[in-house]
PDB file of N, CA and C in Angstrom:
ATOM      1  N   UNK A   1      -1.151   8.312   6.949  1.00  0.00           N
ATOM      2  CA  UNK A   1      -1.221   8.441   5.514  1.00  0.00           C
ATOM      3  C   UNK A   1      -0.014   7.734   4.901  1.00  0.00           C
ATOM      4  N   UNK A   2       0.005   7.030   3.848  1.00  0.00           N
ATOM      5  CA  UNK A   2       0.327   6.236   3.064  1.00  0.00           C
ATOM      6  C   UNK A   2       0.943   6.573   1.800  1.00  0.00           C
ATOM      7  N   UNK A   3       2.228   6.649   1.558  1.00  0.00           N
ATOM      8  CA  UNK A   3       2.222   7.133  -0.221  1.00  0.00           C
ATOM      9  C   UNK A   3       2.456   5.736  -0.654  1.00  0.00           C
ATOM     10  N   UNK A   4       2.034   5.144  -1.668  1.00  0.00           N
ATOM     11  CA  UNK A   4       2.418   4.011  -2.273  1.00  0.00           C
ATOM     12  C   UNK A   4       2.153   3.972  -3.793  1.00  0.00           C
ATOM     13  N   UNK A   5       3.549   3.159  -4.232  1.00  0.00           N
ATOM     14  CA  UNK A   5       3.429   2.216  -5.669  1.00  0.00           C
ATOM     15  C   UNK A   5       2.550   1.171  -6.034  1.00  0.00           C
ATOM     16  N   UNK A   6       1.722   0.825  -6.542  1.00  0.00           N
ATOM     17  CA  UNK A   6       0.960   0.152  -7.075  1.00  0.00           C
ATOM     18  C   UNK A   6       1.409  -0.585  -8.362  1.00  0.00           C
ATOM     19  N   UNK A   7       1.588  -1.713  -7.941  1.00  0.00           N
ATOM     20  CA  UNK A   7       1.621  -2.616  -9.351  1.00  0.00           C
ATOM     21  C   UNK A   7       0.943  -3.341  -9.166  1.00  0.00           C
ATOM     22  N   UNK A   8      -0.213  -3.710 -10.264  1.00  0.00           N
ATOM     23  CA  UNK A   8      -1.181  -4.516 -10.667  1.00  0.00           C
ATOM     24  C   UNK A   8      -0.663  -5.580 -11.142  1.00  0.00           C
ATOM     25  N   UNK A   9      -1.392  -6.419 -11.314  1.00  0.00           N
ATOM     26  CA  UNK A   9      -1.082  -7.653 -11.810  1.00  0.00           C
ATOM     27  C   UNK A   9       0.248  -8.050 -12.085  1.00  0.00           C
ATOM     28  N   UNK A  10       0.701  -8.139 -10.457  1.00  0.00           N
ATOM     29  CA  UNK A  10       2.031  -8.309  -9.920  1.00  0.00           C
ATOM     30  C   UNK A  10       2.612  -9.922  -9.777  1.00  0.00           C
ATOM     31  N   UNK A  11       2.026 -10.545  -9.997  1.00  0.00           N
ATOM     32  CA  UNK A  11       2.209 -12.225  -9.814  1.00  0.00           C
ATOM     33  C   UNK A  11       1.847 -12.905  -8.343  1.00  0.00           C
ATOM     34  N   UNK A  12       1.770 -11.853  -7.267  1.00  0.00           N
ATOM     35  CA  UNK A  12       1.594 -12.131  -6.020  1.00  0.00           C
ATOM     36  C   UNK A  12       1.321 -10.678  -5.556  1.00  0.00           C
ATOM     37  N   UNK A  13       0.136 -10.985  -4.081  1.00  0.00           N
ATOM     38  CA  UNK A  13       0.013  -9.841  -3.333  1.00  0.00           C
ATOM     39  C   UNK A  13       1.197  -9.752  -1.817  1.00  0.00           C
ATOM     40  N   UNK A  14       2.134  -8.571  -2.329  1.00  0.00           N
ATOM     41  CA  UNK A  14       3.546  -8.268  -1.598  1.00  0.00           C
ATOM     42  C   UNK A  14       3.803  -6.862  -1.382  1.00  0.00           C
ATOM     43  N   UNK A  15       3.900  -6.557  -0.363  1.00  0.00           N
ATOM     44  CA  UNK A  15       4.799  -5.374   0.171  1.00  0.00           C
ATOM     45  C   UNK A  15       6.169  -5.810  -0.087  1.00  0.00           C
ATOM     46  N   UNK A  16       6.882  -4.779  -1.221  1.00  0.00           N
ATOM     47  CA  UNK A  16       8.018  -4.866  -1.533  1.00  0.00           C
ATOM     48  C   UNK A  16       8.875  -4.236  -1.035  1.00  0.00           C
ATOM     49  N   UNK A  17       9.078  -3.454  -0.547  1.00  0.00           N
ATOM     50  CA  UNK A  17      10.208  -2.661   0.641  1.00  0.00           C
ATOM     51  C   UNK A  17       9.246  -0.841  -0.136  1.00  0.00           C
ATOM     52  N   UNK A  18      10.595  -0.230   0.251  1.00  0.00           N
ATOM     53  CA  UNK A  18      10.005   1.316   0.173  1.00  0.00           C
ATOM     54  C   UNK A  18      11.326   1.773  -0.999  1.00  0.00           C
ATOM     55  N   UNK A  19      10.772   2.542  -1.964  1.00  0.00           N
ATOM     56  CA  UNK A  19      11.043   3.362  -3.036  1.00  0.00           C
ATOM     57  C   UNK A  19      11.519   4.414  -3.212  1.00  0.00           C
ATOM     58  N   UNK A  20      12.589   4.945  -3.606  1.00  0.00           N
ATOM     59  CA  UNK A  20      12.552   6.552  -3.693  1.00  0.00           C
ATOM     60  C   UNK A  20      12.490   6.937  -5.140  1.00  0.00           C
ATOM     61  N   UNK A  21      11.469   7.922  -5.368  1.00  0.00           N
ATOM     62  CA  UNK A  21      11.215   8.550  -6.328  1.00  0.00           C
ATOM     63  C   UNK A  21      12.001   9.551  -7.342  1.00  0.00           C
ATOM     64  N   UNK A  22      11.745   9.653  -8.889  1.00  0.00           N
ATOM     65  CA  UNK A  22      13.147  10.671  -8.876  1.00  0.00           C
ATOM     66  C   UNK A  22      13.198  12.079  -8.347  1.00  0.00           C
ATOM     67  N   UNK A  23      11.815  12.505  -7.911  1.00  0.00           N
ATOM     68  CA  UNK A  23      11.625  13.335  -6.693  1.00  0.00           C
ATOM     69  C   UNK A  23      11.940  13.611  -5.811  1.00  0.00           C
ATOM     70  N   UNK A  24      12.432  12.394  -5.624  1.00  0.00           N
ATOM     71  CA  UNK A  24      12.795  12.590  -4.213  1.00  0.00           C
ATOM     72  C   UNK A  24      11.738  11.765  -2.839  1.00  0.00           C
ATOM     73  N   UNK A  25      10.386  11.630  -3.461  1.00  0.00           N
ATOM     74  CA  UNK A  25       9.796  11.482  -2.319  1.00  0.00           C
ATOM     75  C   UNK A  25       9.976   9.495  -2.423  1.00  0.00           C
ATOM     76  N   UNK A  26       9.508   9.158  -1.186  1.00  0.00           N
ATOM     77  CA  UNK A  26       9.734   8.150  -1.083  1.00  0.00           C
ATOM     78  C   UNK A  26       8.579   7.647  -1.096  1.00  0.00           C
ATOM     79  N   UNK A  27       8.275   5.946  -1.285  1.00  0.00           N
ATOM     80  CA  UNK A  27       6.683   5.671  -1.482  1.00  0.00           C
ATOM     81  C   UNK A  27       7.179   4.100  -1.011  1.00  0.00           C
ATOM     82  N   UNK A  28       5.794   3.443  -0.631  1.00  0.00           N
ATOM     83  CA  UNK A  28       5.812   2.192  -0.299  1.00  0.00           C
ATOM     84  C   UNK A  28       5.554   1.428  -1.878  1.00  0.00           C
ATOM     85  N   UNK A  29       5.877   0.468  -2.022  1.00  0.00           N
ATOM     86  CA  UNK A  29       6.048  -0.512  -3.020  1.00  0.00           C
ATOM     87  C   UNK A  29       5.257  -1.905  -2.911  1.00  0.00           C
ATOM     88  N   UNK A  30       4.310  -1.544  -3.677  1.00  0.00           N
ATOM     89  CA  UNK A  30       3.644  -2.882  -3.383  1.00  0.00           C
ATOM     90  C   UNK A  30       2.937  -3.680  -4.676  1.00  0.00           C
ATOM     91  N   UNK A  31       2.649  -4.789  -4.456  1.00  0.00           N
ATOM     92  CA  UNK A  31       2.416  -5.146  -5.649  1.00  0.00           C
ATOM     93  C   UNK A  31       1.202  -6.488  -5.573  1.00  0.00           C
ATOM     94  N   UNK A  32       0.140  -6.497  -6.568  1.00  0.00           N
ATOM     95  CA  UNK A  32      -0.875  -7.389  -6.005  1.00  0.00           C
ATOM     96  C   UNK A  32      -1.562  -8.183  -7.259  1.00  0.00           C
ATOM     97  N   UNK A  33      -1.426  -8.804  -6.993  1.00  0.00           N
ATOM     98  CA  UNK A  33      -2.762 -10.009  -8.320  1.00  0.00           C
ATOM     99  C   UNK A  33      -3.289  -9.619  -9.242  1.00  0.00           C
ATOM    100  N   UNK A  34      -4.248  -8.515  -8.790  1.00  0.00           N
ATOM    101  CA  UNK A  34      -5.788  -8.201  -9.104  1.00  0.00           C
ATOM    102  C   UNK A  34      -5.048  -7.449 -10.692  1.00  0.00           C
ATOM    103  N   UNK A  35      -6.211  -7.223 -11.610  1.00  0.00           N
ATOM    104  CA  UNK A  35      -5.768  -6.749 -12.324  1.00  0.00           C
ATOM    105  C   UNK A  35      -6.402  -5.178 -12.122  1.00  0.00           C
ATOM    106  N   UNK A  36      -6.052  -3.986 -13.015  1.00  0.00           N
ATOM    107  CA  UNK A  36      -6.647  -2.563 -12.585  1.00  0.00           C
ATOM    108  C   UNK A  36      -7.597  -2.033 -13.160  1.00  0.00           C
ATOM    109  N   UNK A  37      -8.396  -3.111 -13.873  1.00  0.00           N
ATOM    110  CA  UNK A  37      -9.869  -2.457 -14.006  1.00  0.00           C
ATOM    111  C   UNK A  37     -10.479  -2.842 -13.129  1.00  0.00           C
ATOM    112  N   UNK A  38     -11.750  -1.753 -13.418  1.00  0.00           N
ATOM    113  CA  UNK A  38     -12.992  -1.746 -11.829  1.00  0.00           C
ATOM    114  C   UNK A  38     -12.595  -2.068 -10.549  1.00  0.00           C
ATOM    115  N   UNK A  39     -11.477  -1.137 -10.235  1.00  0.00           N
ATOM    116  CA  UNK A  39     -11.446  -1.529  -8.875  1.00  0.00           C
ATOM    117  C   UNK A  39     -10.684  -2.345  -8.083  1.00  0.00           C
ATOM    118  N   UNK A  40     -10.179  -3.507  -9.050  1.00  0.00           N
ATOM    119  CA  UNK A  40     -10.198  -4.735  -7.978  1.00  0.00           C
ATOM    120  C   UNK A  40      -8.716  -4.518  -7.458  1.00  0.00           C
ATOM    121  N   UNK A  41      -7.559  -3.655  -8.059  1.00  0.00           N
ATOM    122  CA  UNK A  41      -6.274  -3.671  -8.089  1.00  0.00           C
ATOM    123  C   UNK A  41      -6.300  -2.847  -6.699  1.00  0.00           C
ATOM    124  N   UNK A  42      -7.157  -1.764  -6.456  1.00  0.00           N
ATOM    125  CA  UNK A  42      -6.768  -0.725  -5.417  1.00  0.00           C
ATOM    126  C   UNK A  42      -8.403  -1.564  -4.185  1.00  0.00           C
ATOM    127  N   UNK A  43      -8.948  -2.377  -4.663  1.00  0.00           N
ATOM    128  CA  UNK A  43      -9.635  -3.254  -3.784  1.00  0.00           C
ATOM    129  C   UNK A  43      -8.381  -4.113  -2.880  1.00  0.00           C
ATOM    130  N   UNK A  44      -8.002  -4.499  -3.498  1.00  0.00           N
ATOM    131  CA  UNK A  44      -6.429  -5.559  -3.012  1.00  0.00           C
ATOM    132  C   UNK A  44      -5.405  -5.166  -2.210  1.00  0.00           C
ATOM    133  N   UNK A  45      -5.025  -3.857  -2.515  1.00  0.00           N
ATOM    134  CA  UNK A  45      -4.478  -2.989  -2.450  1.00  0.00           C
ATOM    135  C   UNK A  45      -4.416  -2.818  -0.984  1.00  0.00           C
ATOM    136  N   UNK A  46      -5.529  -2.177  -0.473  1.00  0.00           N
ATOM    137  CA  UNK A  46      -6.280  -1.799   0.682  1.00  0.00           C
ATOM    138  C   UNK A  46      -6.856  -3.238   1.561  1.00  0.00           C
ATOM    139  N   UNK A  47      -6.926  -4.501   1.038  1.00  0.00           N
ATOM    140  CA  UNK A  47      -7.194  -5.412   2.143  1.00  0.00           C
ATOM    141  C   UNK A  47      -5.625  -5.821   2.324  1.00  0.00           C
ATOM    142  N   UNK A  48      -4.711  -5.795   1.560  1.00  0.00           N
ATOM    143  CA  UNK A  48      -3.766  -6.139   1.917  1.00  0.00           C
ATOM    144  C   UNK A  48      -2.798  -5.742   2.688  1.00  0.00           C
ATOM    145  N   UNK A  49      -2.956  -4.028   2.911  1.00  0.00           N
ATOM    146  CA  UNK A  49      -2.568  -3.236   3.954  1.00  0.00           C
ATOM    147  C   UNK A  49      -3.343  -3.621   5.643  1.00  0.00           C
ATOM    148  N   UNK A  50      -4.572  -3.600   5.193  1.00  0.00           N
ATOM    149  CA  UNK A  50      -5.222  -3.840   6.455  1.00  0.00           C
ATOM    150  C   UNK A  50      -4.685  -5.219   7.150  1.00  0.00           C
ATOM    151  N   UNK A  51      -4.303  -6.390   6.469  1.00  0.00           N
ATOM    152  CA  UNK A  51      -4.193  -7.272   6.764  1.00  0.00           C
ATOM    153  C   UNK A  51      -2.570  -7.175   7.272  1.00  0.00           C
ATOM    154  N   UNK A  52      -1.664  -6.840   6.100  1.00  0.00           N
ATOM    155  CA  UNK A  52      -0.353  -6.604   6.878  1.00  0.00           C
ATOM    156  C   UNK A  52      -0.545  -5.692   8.467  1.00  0.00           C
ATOM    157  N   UNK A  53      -1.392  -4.998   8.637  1.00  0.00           N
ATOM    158  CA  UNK A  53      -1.015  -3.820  10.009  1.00  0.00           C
ATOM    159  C   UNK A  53      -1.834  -4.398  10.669  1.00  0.00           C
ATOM    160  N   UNK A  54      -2.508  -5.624  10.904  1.00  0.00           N
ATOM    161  CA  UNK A  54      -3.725  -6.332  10.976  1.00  0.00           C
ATOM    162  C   UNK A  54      -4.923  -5.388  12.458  1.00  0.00           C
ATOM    163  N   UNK A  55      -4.952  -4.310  10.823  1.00  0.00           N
ATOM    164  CA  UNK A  55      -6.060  -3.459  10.973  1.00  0.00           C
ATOM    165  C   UNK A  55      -8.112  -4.197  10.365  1.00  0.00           C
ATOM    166  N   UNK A  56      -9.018  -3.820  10.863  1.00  0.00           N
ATOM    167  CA  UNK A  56     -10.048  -3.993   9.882  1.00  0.00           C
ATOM    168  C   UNK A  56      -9.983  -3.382   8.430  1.00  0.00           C
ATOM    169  N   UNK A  57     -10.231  -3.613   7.610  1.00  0.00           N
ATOM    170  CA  UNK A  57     -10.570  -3.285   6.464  1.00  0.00           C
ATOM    171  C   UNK A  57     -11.197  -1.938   6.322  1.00  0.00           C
ATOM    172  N   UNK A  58     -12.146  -1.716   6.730  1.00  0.00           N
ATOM    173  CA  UNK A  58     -13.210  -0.309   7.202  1.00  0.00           C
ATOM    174  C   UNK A  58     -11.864   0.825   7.552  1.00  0.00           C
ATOM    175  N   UNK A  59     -11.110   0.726   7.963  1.00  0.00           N
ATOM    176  CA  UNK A  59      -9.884   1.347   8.378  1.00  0.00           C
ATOM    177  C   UNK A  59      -8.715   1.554   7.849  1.00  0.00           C
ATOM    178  N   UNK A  60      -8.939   1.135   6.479  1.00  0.00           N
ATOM    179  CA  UNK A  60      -7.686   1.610   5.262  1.00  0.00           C
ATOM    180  C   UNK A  60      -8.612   2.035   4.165  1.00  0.00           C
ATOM    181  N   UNK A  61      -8.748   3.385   3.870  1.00  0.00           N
ATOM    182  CA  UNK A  61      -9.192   3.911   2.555  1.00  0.00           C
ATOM    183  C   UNK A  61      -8.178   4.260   1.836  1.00  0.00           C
ATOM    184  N   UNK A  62      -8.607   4.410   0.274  1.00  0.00           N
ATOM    185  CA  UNK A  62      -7.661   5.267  -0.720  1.00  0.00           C
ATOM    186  C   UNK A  62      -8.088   6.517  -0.976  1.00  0.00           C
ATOM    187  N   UNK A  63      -7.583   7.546  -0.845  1.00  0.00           N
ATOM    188  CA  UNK A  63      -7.297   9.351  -0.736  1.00  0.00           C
ATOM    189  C   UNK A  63      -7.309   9.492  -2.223  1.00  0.00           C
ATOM    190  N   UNK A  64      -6.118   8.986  -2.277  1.00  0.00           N
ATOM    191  CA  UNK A  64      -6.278  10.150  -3.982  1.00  0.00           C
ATOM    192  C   UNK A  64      -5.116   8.711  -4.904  1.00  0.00           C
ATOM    193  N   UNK A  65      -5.560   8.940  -6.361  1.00  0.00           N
ATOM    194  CA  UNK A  65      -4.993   8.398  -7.064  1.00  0.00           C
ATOM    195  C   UNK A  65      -5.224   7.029  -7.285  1.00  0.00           C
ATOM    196  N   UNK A  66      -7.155   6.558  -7.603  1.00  0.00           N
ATOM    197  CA  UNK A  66      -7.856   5.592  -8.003  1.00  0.00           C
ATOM    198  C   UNK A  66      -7.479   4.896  -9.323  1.00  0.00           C
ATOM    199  N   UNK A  67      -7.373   5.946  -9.973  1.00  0.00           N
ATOM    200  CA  UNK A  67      -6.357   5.594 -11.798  1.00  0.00           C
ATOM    201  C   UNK A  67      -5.318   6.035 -11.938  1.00  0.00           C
ATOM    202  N   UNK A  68      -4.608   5.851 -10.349  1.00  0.00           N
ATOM    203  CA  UNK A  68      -2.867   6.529 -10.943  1.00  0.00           C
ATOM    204  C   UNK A  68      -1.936   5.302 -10.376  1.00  0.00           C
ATOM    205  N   UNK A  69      -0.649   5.062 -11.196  1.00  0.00           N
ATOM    206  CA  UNK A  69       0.173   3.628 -10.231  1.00  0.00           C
ATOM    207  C   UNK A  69       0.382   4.364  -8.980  1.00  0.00           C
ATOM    208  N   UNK A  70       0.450   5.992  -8.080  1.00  0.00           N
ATOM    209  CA  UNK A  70       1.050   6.703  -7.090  1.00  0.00           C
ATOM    210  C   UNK A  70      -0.554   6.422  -6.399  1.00  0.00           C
ATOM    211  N   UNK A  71      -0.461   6.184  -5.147  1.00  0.00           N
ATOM    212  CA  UNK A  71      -1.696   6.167  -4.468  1.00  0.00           C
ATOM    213  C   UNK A  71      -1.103   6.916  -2.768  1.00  0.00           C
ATOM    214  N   UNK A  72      -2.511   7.738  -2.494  1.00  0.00           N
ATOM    215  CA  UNK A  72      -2.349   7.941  -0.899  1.00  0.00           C
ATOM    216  C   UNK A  72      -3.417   6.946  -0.592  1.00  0.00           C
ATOM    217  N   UNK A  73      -3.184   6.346   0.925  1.00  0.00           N
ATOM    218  CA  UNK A  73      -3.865   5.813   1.561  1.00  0.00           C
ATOM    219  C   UNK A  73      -3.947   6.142   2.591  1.00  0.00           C
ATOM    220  N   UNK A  74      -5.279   6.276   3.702  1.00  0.00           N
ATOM    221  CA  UNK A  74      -5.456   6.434   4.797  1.00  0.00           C
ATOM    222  C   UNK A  74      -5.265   4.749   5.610  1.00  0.00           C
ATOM    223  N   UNK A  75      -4.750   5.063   7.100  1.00  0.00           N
ATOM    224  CA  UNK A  75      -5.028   4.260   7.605  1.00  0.00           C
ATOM    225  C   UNK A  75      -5.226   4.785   9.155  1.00  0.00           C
ATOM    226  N   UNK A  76      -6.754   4.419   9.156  1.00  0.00           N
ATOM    227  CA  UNK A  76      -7.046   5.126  10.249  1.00  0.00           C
ATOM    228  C   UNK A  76      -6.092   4.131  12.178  1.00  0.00           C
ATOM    229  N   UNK A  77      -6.222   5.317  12.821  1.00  0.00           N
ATOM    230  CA  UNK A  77      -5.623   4.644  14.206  1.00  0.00           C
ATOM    231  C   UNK A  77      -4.236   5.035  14.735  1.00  0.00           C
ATOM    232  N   UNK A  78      -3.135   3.856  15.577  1.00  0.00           N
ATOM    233  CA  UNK A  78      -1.908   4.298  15.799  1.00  0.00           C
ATOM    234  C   UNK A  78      -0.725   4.793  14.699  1.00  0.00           C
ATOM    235  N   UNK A  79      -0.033   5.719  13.943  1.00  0.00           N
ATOM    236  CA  UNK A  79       0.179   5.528  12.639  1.00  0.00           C
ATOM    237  C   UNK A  79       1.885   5.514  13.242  1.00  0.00           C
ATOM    238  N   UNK A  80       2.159   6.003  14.388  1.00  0.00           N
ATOM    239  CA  UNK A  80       3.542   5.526  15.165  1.00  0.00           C
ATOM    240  C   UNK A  80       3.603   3.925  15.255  1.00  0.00           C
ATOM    241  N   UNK A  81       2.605   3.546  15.564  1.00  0.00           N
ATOM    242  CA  UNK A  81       2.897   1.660  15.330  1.00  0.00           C
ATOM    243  C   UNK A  81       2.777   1.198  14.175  1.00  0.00           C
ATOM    244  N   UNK A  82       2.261   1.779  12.989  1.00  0.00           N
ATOM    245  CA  UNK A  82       2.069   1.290  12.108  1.00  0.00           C
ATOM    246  C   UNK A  82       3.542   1.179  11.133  1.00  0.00           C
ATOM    247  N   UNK A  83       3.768   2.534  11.351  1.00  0.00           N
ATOM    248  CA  UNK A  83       5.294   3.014  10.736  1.00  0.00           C
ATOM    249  C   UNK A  83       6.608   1.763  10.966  1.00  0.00           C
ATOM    250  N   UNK A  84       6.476   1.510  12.598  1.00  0.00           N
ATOM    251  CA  UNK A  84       7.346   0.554  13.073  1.00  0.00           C
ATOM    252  C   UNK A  84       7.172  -0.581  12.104  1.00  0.00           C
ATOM    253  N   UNK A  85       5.872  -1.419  12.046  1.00  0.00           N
ATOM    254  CA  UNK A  85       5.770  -2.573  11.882  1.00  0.00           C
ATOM    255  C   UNK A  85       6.137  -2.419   9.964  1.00  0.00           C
ATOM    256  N   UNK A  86       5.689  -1.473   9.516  1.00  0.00           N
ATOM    257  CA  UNK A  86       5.765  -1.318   8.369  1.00  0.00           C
ATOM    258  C   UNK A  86       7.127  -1.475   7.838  1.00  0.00           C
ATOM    259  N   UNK A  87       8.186  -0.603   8.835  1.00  0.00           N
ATOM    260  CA  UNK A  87      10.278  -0.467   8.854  1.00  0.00           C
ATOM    261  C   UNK A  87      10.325  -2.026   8.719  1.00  0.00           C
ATOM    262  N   UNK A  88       9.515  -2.966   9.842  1.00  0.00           N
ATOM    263  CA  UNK A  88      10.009  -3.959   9.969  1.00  0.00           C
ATOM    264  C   UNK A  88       9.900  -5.078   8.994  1.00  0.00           C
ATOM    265  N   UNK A  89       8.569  -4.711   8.368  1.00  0.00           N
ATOM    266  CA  UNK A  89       8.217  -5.556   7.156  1.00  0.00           C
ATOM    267  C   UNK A  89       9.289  -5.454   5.868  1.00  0.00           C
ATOM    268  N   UNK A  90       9.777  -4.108   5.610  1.00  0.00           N
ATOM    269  CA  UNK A  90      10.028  -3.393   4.499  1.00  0.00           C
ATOM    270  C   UNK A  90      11.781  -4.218   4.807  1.00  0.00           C
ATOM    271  N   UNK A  91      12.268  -3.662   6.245  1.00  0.00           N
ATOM    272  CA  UNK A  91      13.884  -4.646   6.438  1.00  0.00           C
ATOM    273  C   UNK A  91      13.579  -5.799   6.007  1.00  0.00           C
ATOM    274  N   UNK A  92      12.554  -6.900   6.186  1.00  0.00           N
ATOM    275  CA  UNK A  92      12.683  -8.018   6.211  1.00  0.00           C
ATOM    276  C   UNK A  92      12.603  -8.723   4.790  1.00  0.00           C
ATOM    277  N   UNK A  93      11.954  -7.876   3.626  1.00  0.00           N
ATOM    278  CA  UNK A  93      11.562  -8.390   2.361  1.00  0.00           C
ATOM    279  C   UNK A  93      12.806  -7.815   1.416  1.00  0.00           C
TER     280      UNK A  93
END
């Protein structure tokens, strides 16, 4: 499971490193093209995860928060490898 930032019509589709909230909780940061009607922002959203963890598509849903910038995402499978590759993406950007 996935907490992430969502910015729409971001200028580019990017995993921006990871966020902390004034909550406290922390969230992934990402940001994508599409704009956020019908869909297409949390459509993007979700191929672009699959593609960073280079998971299938069928294998990243969105949980909760379709009309919110805070989104959970599932990603089904190893989520210990995913975490890694994710640290590694997030150091590198």
């Amino acid at each position: 499971m996935l907490a992430v930032r969502l910015t729409p019509r971001g200028g580019r589709d990017a995993i921006d490193g990871i966020e902390q909230l004034s909550d406290g909780r922390r969230v992934l940061k990402v940001r994508v093209r599409a704009a956020a009607s019908e869909g297409e922002a949390n459509a993007a959203l979700t191929k672009l995860v699959a593609r960073t963890l280079g998971v299938p598509s069928r294998d990243v849903s969105l949980v909760a928060g379709a009309s919110a910038r805070l989104k959970r995402i599932r990603v089904a499978g190893a989520a210990a490898t995913y975490a890694v590759m994710l640290e590694k993406i997030c150091a590198i950007g």
